[in-house]
Protein backbone atom coordinates (compact mmCIF):
# COMPACT_ATOMS: atom_id res chain seq x y z
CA UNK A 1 -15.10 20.32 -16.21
CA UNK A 2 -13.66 17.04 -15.62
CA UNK A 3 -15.29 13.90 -16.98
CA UNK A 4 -13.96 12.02 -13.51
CA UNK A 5 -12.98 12.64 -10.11
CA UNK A 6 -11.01 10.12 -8.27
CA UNK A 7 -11.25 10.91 -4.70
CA UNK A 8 -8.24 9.70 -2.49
CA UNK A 9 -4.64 8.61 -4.19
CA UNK A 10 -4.27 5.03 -2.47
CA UNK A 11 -4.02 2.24 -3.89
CA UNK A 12 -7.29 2.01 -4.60
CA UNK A 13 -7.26 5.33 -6.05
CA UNK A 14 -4.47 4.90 -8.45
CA UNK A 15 -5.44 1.60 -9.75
CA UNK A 16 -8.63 2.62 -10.70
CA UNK A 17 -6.59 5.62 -11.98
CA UNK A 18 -4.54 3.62 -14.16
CA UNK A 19 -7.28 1.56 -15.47
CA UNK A 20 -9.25 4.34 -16.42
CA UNK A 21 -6.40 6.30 -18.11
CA UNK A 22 -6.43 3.33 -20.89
CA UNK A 23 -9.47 5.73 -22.11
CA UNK A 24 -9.86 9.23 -24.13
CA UNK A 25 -11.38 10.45 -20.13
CA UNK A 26 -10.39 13.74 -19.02
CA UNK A 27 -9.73 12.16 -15.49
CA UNK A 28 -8.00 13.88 -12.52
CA UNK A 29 -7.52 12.64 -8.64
CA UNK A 30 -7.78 14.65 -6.01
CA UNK A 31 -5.53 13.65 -2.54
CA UNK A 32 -5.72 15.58 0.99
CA UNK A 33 -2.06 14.61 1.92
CA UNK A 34 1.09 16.12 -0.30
CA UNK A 35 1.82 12.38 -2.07
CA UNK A 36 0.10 9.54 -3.55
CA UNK A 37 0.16 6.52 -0.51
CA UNK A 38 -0.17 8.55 2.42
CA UNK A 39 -2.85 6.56 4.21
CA UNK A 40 -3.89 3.26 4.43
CA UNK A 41 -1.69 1.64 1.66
CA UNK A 42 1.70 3.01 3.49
CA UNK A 43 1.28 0.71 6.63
CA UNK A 44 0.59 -2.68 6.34
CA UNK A 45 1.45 -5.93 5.83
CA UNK A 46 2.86 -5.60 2.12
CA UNK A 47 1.32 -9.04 1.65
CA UNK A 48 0.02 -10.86 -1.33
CA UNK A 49 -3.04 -12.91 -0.11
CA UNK A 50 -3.66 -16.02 -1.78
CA UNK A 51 -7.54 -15.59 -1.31
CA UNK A 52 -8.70 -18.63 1.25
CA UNK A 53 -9.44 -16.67 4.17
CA UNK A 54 -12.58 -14.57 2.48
CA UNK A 55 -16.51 -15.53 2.48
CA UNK A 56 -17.06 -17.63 -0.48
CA UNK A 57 -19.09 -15.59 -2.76
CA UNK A 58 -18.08 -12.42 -1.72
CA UNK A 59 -17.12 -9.44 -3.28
CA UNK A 60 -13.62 -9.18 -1.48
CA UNK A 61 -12.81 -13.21 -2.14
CA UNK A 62 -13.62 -12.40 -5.93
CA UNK A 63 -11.38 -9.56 -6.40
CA UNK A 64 -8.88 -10.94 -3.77
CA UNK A 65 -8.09 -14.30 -5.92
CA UNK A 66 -8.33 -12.25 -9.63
CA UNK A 67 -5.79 -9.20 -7.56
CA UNK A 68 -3.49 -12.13 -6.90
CA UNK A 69 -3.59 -13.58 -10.56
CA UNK A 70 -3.20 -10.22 -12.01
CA UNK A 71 -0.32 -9.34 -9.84
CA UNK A 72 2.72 -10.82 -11.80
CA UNK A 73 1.97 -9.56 -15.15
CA UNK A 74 0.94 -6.06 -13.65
CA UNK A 75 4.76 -5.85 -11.02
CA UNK A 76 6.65 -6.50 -14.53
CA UNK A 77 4.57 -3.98 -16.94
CA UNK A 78 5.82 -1.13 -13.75
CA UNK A 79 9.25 -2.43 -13.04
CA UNK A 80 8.12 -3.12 -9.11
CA UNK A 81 9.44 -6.27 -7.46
CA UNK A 82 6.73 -9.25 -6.35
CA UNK A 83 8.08 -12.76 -4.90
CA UNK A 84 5.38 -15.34 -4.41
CA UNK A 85 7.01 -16.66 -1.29
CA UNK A 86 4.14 -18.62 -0.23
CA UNK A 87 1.68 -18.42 3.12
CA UNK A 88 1.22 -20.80 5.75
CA UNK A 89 -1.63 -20.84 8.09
CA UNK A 90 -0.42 -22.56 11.19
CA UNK A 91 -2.73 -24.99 14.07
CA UNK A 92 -0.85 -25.09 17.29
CA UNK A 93 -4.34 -27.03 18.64
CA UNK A 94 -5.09 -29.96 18.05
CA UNK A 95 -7.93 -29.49 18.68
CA UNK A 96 -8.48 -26.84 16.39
CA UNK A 97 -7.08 -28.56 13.66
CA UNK A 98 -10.29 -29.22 11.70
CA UNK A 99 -10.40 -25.17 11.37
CA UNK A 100 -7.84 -25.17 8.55
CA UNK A 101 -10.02 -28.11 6.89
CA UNK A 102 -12.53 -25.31 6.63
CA UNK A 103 -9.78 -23.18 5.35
CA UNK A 104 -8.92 -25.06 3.12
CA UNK A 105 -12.59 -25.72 1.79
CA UNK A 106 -13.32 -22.12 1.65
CA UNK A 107 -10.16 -21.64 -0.53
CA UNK A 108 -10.99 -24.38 -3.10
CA UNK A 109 -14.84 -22.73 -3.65
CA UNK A 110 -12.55 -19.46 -3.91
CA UNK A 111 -10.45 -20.90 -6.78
CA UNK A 112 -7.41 -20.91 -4.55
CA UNK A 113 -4.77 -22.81 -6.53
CA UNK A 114 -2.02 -25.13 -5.02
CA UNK A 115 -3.64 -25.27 -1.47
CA UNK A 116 -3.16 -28.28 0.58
CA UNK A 117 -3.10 -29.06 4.49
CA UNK A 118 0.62 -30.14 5.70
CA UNK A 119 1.93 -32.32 8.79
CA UNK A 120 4.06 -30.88 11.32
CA UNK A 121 6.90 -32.55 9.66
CA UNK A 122 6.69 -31.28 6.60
CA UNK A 123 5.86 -28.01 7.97
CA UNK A 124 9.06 -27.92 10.21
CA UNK A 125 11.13 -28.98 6.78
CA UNK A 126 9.77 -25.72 5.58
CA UNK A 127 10.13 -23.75 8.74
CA UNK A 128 12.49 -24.59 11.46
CA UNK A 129 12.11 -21.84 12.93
CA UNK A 130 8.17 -22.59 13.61
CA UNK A 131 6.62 -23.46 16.75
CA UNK A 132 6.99 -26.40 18.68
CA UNK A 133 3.75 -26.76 19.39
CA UNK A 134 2.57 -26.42 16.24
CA UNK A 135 0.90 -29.42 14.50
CA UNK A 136 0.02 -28.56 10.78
CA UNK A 137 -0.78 -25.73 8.28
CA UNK A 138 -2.52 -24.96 5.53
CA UNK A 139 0.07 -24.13 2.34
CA UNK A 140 -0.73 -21.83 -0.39
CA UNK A 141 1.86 -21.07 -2.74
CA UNK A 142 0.36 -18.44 -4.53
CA UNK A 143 0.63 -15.83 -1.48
CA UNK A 144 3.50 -13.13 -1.98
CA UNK A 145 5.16 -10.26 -1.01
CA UNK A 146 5.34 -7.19 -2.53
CA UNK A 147 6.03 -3.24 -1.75
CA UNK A 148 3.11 -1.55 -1.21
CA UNK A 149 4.59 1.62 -1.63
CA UNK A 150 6.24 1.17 -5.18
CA UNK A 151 2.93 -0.48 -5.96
CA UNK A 152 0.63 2.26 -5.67
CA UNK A 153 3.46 4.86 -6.67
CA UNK A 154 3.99 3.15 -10.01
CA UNK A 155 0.09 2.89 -10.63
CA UNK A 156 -0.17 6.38 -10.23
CA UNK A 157 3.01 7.41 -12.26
CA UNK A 158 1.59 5.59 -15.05
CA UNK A 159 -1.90 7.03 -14.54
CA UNK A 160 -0.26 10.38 -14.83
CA UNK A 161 1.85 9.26 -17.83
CA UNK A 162 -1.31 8.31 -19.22
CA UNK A 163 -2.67 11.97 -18.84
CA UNK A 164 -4.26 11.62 -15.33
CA UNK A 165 -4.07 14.99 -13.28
CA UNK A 166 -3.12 14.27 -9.58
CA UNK A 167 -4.00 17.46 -7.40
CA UNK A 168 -2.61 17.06 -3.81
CA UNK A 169 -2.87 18.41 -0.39
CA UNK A 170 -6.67 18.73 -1.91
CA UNK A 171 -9.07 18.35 1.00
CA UNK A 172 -12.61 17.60 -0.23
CA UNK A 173 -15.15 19.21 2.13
CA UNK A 174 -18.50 19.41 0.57
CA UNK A 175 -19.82 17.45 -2.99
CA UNK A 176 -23.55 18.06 -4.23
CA UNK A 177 -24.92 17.58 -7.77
CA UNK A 178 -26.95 19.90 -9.83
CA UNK A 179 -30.24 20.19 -12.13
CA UNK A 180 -28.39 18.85 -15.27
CA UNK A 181 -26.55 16.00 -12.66
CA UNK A 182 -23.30 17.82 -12.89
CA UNK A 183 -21.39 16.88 -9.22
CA UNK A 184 -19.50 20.29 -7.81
CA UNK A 185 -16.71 19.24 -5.47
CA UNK A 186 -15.59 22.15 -3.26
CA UNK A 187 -12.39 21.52 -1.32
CA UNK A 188 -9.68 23.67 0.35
CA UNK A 189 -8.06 24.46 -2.93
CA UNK A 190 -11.33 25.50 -4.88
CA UNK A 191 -14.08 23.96 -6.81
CA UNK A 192 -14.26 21.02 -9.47
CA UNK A 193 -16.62 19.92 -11.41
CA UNK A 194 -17.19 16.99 -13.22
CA UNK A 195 -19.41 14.16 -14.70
CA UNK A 196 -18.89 11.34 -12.33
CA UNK A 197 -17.23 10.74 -9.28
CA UNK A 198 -15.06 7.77 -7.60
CA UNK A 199 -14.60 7.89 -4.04
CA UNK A 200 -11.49 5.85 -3.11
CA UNK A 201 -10.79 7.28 -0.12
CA UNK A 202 -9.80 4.99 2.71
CA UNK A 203 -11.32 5.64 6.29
CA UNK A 204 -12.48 8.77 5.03
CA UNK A 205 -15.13 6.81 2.18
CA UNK A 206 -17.60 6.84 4.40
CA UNK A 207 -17.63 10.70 5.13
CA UNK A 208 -17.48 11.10 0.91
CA UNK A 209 -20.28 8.83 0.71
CA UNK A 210 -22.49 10.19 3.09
CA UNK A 211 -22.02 14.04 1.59
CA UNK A 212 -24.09 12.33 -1.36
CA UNK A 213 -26.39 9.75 0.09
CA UNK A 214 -29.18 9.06 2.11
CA UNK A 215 -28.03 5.36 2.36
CA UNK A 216 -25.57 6.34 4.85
CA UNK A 217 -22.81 3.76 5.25
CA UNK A 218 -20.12 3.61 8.31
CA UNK A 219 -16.44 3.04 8.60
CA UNK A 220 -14.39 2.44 11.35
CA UNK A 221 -11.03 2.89 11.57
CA UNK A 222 -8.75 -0.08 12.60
CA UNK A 223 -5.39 0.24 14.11
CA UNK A 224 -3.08 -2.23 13.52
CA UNK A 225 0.52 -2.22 15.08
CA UNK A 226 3.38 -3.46 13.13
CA UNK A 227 7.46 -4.34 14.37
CA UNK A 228 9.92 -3.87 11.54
CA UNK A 229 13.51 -6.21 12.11
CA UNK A 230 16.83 -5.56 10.90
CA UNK A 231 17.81 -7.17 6.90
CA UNK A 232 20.40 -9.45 9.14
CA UNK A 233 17.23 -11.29 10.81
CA UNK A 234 15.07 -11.41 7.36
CA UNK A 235 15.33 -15.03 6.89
CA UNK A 236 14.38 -15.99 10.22
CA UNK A 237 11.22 -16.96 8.39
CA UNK A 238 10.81 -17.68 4.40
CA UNK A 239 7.31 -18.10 4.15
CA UNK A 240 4.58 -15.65 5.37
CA UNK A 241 3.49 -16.82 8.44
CA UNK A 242 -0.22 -16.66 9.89
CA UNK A 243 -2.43 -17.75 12.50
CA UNK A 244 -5.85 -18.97 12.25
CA UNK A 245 -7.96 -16.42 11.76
CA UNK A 246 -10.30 -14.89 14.02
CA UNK A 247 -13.21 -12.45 14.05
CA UNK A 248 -10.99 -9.07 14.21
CA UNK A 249 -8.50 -10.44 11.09
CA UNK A 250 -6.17 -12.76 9.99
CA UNK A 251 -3.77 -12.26 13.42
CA UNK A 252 -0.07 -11.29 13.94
CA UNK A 253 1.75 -12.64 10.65
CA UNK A 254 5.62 -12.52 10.51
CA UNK A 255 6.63 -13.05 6.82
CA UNK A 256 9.89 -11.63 5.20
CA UNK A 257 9.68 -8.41 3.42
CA UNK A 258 10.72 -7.78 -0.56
CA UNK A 259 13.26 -5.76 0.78
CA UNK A 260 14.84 -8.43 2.85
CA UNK A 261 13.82 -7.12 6.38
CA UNK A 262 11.16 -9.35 8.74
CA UNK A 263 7.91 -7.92 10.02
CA UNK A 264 5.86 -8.24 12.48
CA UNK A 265 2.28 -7.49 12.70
CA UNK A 266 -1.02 -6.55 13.28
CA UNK A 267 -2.18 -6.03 16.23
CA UNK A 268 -6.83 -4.75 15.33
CA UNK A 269 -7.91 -2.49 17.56
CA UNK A 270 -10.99 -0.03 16.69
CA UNK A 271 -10.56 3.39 17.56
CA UNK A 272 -12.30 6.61 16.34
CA UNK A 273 -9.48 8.68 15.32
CA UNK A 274 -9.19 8.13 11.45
CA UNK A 275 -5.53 10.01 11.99
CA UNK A 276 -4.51 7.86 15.11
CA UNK A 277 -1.59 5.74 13.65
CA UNK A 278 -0.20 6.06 16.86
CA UNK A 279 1.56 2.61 18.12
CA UNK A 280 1.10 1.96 21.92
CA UNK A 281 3.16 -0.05 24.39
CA UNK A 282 -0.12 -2.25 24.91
CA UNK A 283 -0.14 -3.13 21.06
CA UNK A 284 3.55 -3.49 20.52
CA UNK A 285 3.73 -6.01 23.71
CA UNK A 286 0.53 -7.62 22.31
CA UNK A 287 1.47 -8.07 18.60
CA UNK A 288 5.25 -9.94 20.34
CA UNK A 289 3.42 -11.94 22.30
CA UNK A 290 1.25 -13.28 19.57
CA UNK A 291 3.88 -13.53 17.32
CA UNK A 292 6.16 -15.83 19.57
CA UNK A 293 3.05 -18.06 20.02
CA UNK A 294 3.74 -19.45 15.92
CA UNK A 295 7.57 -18.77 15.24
CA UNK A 296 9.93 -19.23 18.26
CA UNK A 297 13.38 -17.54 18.63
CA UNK A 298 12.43 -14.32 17.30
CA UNK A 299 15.36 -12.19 17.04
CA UNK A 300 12.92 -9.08 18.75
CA UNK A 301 16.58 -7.32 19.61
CA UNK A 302 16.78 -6.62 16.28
CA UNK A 303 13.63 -4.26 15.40
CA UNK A 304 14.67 -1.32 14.07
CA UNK A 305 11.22 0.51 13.77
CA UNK A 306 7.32 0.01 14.88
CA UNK A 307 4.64 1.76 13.24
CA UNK A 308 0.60 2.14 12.86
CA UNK A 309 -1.66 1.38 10.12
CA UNK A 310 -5.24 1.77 9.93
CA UNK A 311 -7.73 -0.52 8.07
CA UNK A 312 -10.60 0.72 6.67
CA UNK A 313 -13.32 -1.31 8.58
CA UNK A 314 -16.52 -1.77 7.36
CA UNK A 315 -19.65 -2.83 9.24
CA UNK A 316 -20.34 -6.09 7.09
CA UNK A 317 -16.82 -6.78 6.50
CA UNK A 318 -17.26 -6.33 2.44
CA UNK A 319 -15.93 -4.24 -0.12
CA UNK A 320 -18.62 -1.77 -1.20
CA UNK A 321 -18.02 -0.84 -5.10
CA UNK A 322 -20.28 0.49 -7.06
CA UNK A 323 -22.66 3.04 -8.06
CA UNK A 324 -24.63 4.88 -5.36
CA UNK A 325 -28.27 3.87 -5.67
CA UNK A 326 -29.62 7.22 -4.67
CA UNK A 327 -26.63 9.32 -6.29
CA UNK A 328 -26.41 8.37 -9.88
CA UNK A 329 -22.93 8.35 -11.42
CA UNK A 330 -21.44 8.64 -8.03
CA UNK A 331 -19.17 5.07 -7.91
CA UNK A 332 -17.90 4.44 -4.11
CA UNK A 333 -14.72 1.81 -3.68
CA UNK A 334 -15.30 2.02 0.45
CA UNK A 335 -14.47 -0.37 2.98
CA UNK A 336 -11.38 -1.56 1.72
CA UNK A 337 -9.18 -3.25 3.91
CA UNK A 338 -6.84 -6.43 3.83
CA UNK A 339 -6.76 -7.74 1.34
CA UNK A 340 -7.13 -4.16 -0.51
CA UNK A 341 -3.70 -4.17 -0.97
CA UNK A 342 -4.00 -7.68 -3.55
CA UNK A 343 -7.37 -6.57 -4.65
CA UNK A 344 -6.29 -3.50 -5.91
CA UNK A 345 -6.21 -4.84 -9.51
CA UNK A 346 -8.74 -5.99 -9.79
CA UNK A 347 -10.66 -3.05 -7.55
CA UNK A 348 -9.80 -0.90 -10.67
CA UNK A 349 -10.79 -3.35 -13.84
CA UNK A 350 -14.22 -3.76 -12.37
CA UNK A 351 -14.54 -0.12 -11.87
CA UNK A 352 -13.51 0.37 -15.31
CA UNK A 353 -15.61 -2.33 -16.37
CA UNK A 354 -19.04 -0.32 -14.63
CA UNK A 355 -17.22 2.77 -16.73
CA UNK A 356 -17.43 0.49 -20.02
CA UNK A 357 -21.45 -0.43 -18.89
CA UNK A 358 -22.49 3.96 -18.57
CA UNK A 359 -20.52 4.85 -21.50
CA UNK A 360 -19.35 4.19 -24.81
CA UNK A 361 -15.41 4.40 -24.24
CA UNK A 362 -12.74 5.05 -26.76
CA UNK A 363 -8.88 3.30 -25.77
CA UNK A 364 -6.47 5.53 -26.57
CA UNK A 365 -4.22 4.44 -29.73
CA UNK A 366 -1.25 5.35 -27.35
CA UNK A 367 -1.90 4.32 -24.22
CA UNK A 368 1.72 3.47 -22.25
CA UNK A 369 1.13 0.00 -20.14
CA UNK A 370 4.69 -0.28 -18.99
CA UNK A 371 6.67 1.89 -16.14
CA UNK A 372 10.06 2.05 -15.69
CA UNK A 373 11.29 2.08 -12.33
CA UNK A 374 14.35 4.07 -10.57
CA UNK A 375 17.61 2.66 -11.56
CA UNK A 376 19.08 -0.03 -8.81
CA UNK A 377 22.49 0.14 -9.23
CA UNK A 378 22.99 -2.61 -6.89
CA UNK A 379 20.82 -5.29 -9.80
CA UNK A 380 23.66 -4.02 -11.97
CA UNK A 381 26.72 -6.09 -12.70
CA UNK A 382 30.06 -3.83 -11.66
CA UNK A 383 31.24 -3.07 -15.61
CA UNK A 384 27.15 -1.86 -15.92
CA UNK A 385 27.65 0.26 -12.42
CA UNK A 386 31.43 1.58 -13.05
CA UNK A 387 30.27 2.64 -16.44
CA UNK A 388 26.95 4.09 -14.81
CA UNK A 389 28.90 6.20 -12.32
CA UNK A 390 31.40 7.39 -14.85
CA UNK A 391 28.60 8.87 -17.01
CA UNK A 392 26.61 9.89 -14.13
CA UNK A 393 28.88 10.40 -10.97
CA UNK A 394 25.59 10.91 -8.38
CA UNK A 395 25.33 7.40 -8.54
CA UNK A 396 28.58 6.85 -7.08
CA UNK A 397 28.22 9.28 -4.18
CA UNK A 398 26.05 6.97 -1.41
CA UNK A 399 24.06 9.03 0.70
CA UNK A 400 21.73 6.39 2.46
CA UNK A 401 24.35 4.00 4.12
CA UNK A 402 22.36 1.79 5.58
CA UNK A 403 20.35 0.80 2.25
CA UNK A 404 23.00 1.94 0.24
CA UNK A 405 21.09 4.42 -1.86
CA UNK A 406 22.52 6.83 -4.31
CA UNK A 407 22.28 10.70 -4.81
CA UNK A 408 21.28 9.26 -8.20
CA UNK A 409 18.63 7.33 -7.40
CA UNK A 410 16.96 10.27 -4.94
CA UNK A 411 17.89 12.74 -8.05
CA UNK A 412 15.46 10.31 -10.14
CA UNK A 413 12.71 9.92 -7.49
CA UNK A 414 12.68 13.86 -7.29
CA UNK A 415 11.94 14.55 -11.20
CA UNK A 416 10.29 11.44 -11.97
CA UNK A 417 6.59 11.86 -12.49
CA UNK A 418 4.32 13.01 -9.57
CA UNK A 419 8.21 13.26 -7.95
CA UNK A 420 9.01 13.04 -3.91
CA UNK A 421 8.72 16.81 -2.41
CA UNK A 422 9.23 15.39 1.36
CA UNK A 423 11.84 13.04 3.16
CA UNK A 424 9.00 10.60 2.95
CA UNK A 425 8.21 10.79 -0.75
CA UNK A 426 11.92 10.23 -1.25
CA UNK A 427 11.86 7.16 1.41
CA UNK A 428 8.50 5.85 -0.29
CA UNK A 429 10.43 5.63 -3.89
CA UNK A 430 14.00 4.63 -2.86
CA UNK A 431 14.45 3.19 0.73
CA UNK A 432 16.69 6.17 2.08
CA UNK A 433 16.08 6.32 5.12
CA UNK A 434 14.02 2.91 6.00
CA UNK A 435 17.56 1.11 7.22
CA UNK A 436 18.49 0.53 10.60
CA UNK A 437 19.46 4.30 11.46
CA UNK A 438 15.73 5.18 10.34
CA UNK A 439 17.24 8.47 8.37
CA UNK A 440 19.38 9.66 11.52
CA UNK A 441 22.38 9.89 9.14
CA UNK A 442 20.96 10.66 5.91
CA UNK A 443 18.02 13.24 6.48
CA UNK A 444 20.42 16.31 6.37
CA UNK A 445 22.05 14.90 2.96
CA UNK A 446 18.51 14.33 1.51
CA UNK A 447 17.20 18.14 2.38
CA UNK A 448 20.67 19.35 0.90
CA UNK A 449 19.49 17.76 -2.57
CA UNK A 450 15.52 18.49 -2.28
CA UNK A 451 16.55 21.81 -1.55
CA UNK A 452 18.93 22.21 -4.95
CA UNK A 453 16.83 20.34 -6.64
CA UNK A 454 13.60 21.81 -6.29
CA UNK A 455 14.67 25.37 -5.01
CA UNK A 456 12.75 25.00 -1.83
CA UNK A 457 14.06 26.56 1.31
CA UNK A 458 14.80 24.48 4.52
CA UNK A 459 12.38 25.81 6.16
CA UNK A 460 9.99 24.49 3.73
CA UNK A 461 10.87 20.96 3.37
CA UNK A 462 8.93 18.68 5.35
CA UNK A 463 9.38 15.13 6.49
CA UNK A 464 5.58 14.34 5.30
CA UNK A 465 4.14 17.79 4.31
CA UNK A 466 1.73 19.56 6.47
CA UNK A 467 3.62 20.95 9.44
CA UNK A 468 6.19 18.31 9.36
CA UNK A 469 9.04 20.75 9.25
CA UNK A 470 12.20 19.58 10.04
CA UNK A 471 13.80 23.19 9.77
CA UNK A 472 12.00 26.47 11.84
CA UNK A 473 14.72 28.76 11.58
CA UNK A 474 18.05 29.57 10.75
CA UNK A 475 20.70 31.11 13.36
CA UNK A 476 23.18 32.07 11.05
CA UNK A 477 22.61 34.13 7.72
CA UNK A 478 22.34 37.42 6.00
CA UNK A 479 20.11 39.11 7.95
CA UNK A 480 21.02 38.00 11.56
């Protein structure tokens, strides 16, 4: 019997993962897909919000402005990089100008630091590329950038480090409790049992939450459509650019990347598939046309992918976390969506601090708060890298050309712990394939070392796991 059950391995799910591994807890998280970040915290914005845009006195606006002030410390402790870029909120009405004087106002009760309202000139200093019609912004220099993907892979890696079980392609289907308030959580792959339970999982919290209680709670799934551009555009824009908000969001952004790539995005539409990450025409042409309304000349010939991302929308537009009134020891971390991504941080303190509130909880004398990353041979100096490739040659042999990523690295990202078992889980923790060719060159390369690597046939390697499979037969071979 496990002590507790973290249900879903977002980022949610593996910072509260992390957080709780700091304790003698014998904790394990349980994931439907084959990898950690295989919902939610895979598609979005990879943005750090600075915290103005959320209800004073809410939940979100709390944890949004403590995610953001946690976030340097936290990207250096697990070797991930973070760039605090800065965000502008840009007025291209005048008379709509007093808006981001509520902005503003709502970021100072926040405890928003460095925010101030800037001219059109100054704004244009910052931005040439910026509308013409625009006529001032709100500045906060505490937004960032980030990758959401080597985010919530190294909070899970040092979760597991920690001694944190990770069970995936683990579909929960049914969780009661018993006489002596033990919770039994059947899924595909058998039954666990455990102590307490934290649902972290995404559009699907509501569905967890309602196994349990009465109190039934309701999340819709909202589709966002995104337009990744070429590294050779990525400067077209410094800062992270937004609208003013409206009802459905905080609008089409376009902000550089960590990575050095531009993108483009969202588009909020709510739909009832909580698997449609579909894009459509309607959304890409909507998302463009927004876009080109705040920054002009965008370089749109230069998009080398779109994709979908769903937020997890709830009905009162709050983070729910928590214990369940009616379902004691039952914590839900539901309806989180932008900015989940920043709160995430501070999602899993407070969750550990309601941990610290039920029980008495001993640290562990040993408990490892740093990660180290995959080797970069490209933040090496040549003498570092010639010496690297003479001890280890698969650095040397480039098998990603467009992001110029090793056999080394995708060796690393393989063993490492809670290692890539699918294209994806290798383009999640190195960047082969996310170039301009989208994997068209390097797939077949990839699969050749998976399959040495981990002994798995073709036919078996996936592109995301599932039915993903990129091989179905073979033409040639022993037996044909």
């Amino acid at each position: 019997m496990k002590d507790v059950i973290i249900i879903g391995a977002g980022v949610t799910g593996a910072a509260v993962a992390r957080e709780l591994s700091k304790y003698d807890l014998d904790i394990c998280v349980l994931e439907k897909e084959e990898d950690v970040c295989c919902g939610t915290s895979k598609a979005n914005s990879a943005i750090v919000h600075a915290g103005f845009d959320a209800k004073a006195g809410s939940l979100m606006a709390k944890l949004n402005v403590r995610g953001n002030e946690m976030m340097d410390e936290l990207c250096k402790d697990l070797d991930i990089p973070f760039k605090r870029n800065g965000s502008l909120v840009v007025c291209i009405h005048e008379e709509t100008k007093e808006g981001l004087k509520d902005l503003y106002n709502r970021g100072i009760e926040n405890n928003v630091k460095g925010l101030k309202i800037i001219d059109k000139e100054e704004l244009r200093k910052l931005e040439p590329n910026i509308s013409d019609n625009a006529v001032a912004a709100l500045y906060a220099p505490t937004g960032g950038i980030i990758c959401p993907f080597e985010l919530n892979i190294a909070m899970a890696e040092n979760a597991n480090e920690n001694g944190v079980e990770f069970y995936f392609n683990t579909q929960v289907e049914k969780i009661y409790s018993d006489i002596e308030g033990i919770y039994h959580v059947k899924t595909n792959n058998g039954e666990y049992k455990t102590r307490y339970v934290v649902n972290a999982a995404g559009v699907y919290a509501d569905v967890i939450h309602n196994m349990v209680s009465s109190k039934k709670i309701k999340i819709t799934p909202r589709r966002g459509d995104y337009c990744l551009l070429d590294k050779e555009v990525g400067g077209h824009v410094t800062h992270t650019i937004f609208p003013q908000p409206t009802a459905l969001g905080k609008g089409v952004l376009v902000s550089p990347t960590i990575h050095g790539n531009l993108i483009v995005g969202p588009t909020a539409v709510d739909i009832e598939n909580r698997e449609g990450v579909n894009t459509t025409a309607e959304g890409i042409s909507d998302l463009i046309t927004k876009a080109n309304d705040h920054v002009k000349n965008l370089p749109l010939k230069k998009v080398i992918t779109s994709f979908a991302g769903l937020r997890a929308h709830e009905d009162n537009h709050e983070f729910i976390i928590g214990e369940v009134e009616d379902a004691p020891n039952f914590i839900d971390c539901a309806g989180i969506e932008s900015p989940g991504l920043t709160s995430s941080p501070a999602i899993g303190e407070m969750v550990g601090n309601i941990f610290k509130e039920k029980l008495y909880l001993k640290e562990k004398p040993n408990w490892k708060k740093t990660r180290r990353g995959i080797l970069n041979p490209s933040t090496l100096s040549m003498d570092e890298r010639n010496e690297l490739i003479k001890k280890q040659p698969a650095y040397g042999n480039i098998i990603c050309r467009c992001e110029s990523i090793s056999e080394g690295e995708i060796i690393d990202a393989i063993h490492r712990p809670l290692g890539a078992r699918s294209l994806d889980g290798v383009k999640r923790r190195t960047r082969a394939g996310m170039g301009r060719c989208q994997a068209g060159f390097c797939s077949p390369k990839t699969m050749e070392i998976i399959n040495r690597e981990l002994g798995l046939d073709y036919e078996n390697i996936t592109k995301s796991g599932g039915k993903s499979n990129i091989v179905f037969g073979r033409t040639k071979g022993e037996d044909r």
